[in-house]
N, C-alpha and C. Protein backbone atom coordinates (compact mmCIF):
# COMPACT_ATOMS: atom_id res chain seq x y z
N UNK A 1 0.85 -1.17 0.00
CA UNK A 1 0.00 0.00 0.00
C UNK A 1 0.90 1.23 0.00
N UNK A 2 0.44 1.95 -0.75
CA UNK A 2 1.33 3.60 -1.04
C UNK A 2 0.89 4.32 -0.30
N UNK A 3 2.07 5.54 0.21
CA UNK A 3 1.36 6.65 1.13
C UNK A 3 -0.13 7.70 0.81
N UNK A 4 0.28 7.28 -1.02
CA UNK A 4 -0.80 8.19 -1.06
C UNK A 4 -2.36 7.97 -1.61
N UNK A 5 -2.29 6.41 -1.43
CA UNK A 5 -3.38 5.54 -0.98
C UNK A 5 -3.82 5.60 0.68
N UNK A 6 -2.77 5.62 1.72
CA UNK A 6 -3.37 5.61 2.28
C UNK A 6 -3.82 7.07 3.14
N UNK A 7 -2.95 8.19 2.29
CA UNK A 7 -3.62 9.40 2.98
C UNK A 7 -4.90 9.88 2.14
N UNK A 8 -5.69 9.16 1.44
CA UNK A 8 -6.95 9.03 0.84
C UNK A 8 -7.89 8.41 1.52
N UNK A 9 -7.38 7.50 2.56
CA UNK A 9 -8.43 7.53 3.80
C UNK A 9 -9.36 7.80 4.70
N UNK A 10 -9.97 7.58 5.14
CA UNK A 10 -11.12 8.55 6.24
C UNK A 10 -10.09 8.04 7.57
N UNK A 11 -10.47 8.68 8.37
CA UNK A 11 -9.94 8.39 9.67
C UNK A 11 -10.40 6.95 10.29
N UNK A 12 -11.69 7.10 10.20
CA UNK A 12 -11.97 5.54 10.29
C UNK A 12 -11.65 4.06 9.51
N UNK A 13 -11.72 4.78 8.42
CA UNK A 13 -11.09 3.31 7.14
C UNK A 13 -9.59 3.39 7.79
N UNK A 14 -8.77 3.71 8.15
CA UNK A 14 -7.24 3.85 8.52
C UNK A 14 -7.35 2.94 9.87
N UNK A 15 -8.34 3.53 11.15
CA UNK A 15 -8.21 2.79 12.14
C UNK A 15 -8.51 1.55 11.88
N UNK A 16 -9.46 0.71 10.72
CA UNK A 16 -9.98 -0.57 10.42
C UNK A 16 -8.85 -1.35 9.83
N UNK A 17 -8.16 -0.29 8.86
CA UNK A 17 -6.89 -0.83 8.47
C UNK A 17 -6.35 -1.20 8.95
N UNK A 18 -5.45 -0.47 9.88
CA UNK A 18 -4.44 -0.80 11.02
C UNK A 18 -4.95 -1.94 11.99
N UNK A 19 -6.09 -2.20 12.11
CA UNK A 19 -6.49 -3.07 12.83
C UNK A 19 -6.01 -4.87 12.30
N UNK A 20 -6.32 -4.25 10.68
CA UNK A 20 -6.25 -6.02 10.02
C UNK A 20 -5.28 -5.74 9.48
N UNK A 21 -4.25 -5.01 9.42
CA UNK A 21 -2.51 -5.15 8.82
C UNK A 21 -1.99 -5.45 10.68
N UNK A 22 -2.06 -5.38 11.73
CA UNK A 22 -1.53 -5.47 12.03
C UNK A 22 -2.29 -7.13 13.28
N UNK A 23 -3.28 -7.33 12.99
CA UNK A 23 -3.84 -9.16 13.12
C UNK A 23 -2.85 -10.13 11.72
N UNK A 24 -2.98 -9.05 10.84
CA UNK A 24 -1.94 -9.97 9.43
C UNK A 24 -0.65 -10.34 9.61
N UNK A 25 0.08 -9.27 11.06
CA UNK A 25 1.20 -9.30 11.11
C UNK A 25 1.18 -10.30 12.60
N UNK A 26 0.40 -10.13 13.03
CA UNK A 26 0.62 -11.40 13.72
C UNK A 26 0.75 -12.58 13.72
N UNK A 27 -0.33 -12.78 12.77
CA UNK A 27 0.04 -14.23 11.92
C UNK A 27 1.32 -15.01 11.23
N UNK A 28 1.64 -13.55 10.48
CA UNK A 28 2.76 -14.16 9.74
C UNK A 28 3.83 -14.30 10.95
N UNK A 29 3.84 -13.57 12.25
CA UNK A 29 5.03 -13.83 13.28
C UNK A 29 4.73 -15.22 13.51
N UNK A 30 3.55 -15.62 13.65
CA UNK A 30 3.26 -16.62 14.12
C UNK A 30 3.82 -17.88 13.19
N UNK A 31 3.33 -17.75 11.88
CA UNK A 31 3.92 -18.76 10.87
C UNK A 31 5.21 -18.81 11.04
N UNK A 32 6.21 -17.96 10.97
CA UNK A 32 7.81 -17.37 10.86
C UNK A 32 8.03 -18.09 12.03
N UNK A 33 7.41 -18.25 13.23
CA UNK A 33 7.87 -19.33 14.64
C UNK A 33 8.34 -20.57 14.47
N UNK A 34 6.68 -21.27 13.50
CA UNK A 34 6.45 -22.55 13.39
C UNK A 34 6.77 -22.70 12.13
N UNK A 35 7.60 -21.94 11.06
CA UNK A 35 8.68 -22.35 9.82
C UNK A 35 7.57 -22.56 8.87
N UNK A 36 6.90 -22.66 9.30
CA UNK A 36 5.84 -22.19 7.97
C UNK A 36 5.41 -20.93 6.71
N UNK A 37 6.19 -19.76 6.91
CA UNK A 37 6.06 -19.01 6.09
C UNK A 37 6.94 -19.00 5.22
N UNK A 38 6.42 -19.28 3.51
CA UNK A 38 7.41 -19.19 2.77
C UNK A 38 8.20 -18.17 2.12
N UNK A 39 6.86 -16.89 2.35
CA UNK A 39 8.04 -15.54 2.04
C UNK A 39 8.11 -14.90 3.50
N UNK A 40 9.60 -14.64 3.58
CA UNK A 40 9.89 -13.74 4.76
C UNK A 40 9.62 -12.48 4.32
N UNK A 41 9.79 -12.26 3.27
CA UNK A 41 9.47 -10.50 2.99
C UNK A 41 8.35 -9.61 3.41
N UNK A 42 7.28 -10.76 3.54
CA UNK A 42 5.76 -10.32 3.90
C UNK A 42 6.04 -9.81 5.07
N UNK A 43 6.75 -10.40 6.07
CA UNK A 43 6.46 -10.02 7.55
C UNK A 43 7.26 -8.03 7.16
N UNK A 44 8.11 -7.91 6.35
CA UNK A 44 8.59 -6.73 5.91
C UNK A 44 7.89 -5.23 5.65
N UNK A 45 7.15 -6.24 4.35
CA UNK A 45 5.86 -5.40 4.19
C UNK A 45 5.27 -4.75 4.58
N UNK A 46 4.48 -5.87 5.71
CA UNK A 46 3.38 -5.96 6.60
C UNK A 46 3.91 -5.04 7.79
N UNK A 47 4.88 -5.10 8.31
CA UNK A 47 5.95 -3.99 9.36
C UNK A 47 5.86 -2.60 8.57
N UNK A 48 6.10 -2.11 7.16
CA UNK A 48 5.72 -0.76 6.71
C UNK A 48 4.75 -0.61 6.23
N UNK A 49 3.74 -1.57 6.62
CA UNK A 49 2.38 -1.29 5.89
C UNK A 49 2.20 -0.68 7.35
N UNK A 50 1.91 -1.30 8.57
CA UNK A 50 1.36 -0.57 8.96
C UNK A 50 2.43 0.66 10.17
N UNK A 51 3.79 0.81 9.80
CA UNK A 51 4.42 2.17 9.89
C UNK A 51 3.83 3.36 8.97
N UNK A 52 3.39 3.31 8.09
CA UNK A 52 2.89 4.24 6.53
C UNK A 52 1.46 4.58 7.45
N UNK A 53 0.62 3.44 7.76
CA UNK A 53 -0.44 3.83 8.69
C UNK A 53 -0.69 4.66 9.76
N UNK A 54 0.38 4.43 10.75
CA UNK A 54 0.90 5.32 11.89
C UNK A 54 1.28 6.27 11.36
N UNK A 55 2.23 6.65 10.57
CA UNK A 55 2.69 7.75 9.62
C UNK A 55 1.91 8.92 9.85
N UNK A 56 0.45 8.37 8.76
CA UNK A 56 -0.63 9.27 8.49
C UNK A 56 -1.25 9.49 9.20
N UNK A 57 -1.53 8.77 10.15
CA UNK A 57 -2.35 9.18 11.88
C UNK A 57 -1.79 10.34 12.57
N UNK A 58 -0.79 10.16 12.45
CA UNK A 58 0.30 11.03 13.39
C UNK A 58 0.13 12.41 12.88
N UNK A 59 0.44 12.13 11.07
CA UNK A 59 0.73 13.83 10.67
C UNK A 59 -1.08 14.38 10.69
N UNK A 60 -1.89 13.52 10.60
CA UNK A 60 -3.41 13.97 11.08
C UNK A 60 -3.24 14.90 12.29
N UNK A 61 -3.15 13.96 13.77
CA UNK A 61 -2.77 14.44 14.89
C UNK A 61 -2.64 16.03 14.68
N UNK A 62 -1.42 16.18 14.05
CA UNK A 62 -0.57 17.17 14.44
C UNK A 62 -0.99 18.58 13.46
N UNK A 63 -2.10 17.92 12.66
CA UNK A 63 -2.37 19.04 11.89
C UNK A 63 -3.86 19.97 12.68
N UNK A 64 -4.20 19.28 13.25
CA UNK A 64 -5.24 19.46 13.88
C UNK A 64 -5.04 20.32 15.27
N UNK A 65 -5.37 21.44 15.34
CA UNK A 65 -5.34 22.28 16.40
C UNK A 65 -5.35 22.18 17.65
N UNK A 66 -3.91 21.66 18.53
CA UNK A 66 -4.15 21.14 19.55
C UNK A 66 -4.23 22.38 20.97
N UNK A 67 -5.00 21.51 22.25
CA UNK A 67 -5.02 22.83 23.24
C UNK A 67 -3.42 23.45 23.73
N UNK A 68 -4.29 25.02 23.83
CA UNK A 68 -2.74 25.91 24.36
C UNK A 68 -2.12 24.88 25.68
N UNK A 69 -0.89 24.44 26.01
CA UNK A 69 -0.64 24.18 27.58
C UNK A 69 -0.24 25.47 28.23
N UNK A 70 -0.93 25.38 29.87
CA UNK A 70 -0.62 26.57 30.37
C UNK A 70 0.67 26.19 30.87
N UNK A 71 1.58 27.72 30.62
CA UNK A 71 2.79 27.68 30.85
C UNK A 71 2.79 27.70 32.40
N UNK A 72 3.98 26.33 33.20
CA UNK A 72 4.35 26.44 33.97
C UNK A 72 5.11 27.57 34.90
N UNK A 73 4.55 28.18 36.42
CA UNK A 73 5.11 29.01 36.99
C UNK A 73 6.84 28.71 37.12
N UNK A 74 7.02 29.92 37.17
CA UNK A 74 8.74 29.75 37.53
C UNK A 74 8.08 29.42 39.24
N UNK A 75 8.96 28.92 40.02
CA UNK A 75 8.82 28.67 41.56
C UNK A 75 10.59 29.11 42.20
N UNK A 76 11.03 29.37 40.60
CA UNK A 76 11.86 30.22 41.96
C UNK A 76 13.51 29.34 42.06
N UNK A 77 13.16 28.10 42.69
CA UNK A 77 14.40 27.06 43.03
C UNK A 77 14.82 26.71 42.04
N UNK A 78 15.90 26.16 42.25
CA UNK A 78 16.98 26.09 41.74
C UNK A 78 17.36 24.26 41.37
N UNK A 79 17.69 23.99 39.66
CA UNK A 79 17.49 22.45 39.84
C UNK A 79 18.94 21.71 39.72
């Protein structure tokens, strides 16, 4: 999956995504245990499929207007 497949997403199709790329990636850990998987590359994939996912969550996050924090008082002491 391409980044710019998946920043064509809704917020919700992304969380559903990430949900079943990363049950997919369990599996294949699971096969890769018990020597059953014949491509190792998948588990590869499947590791930047859903990094590319997080990716786009994140730069969502951050585009989105987060609250002011109130600035901490000085108190003075010394650290």
């Amino acid at each position: 999956m391409k980044i710019a497949e998946i920043r064509e997403l809704t917020d919700e199709e992304l969380r559903s995504e990430l949900d079943r790329l990363q049950r997919h990636l369990f599996d294949l850990r699971s096969q890769a245990v018990t020597e059953k998987l014949e491509d190792p590359s998948m588990l590869t994939r499947a590791k930047r499929d859903v990094a590319r996912i997080m990716t786009a969550m994140r730069e969502r996050e951050g585009a989105r207007p987060e609250q002011q924090a109130e600035p901490m008082a000085d108190t003075g002491e010394a650290e």
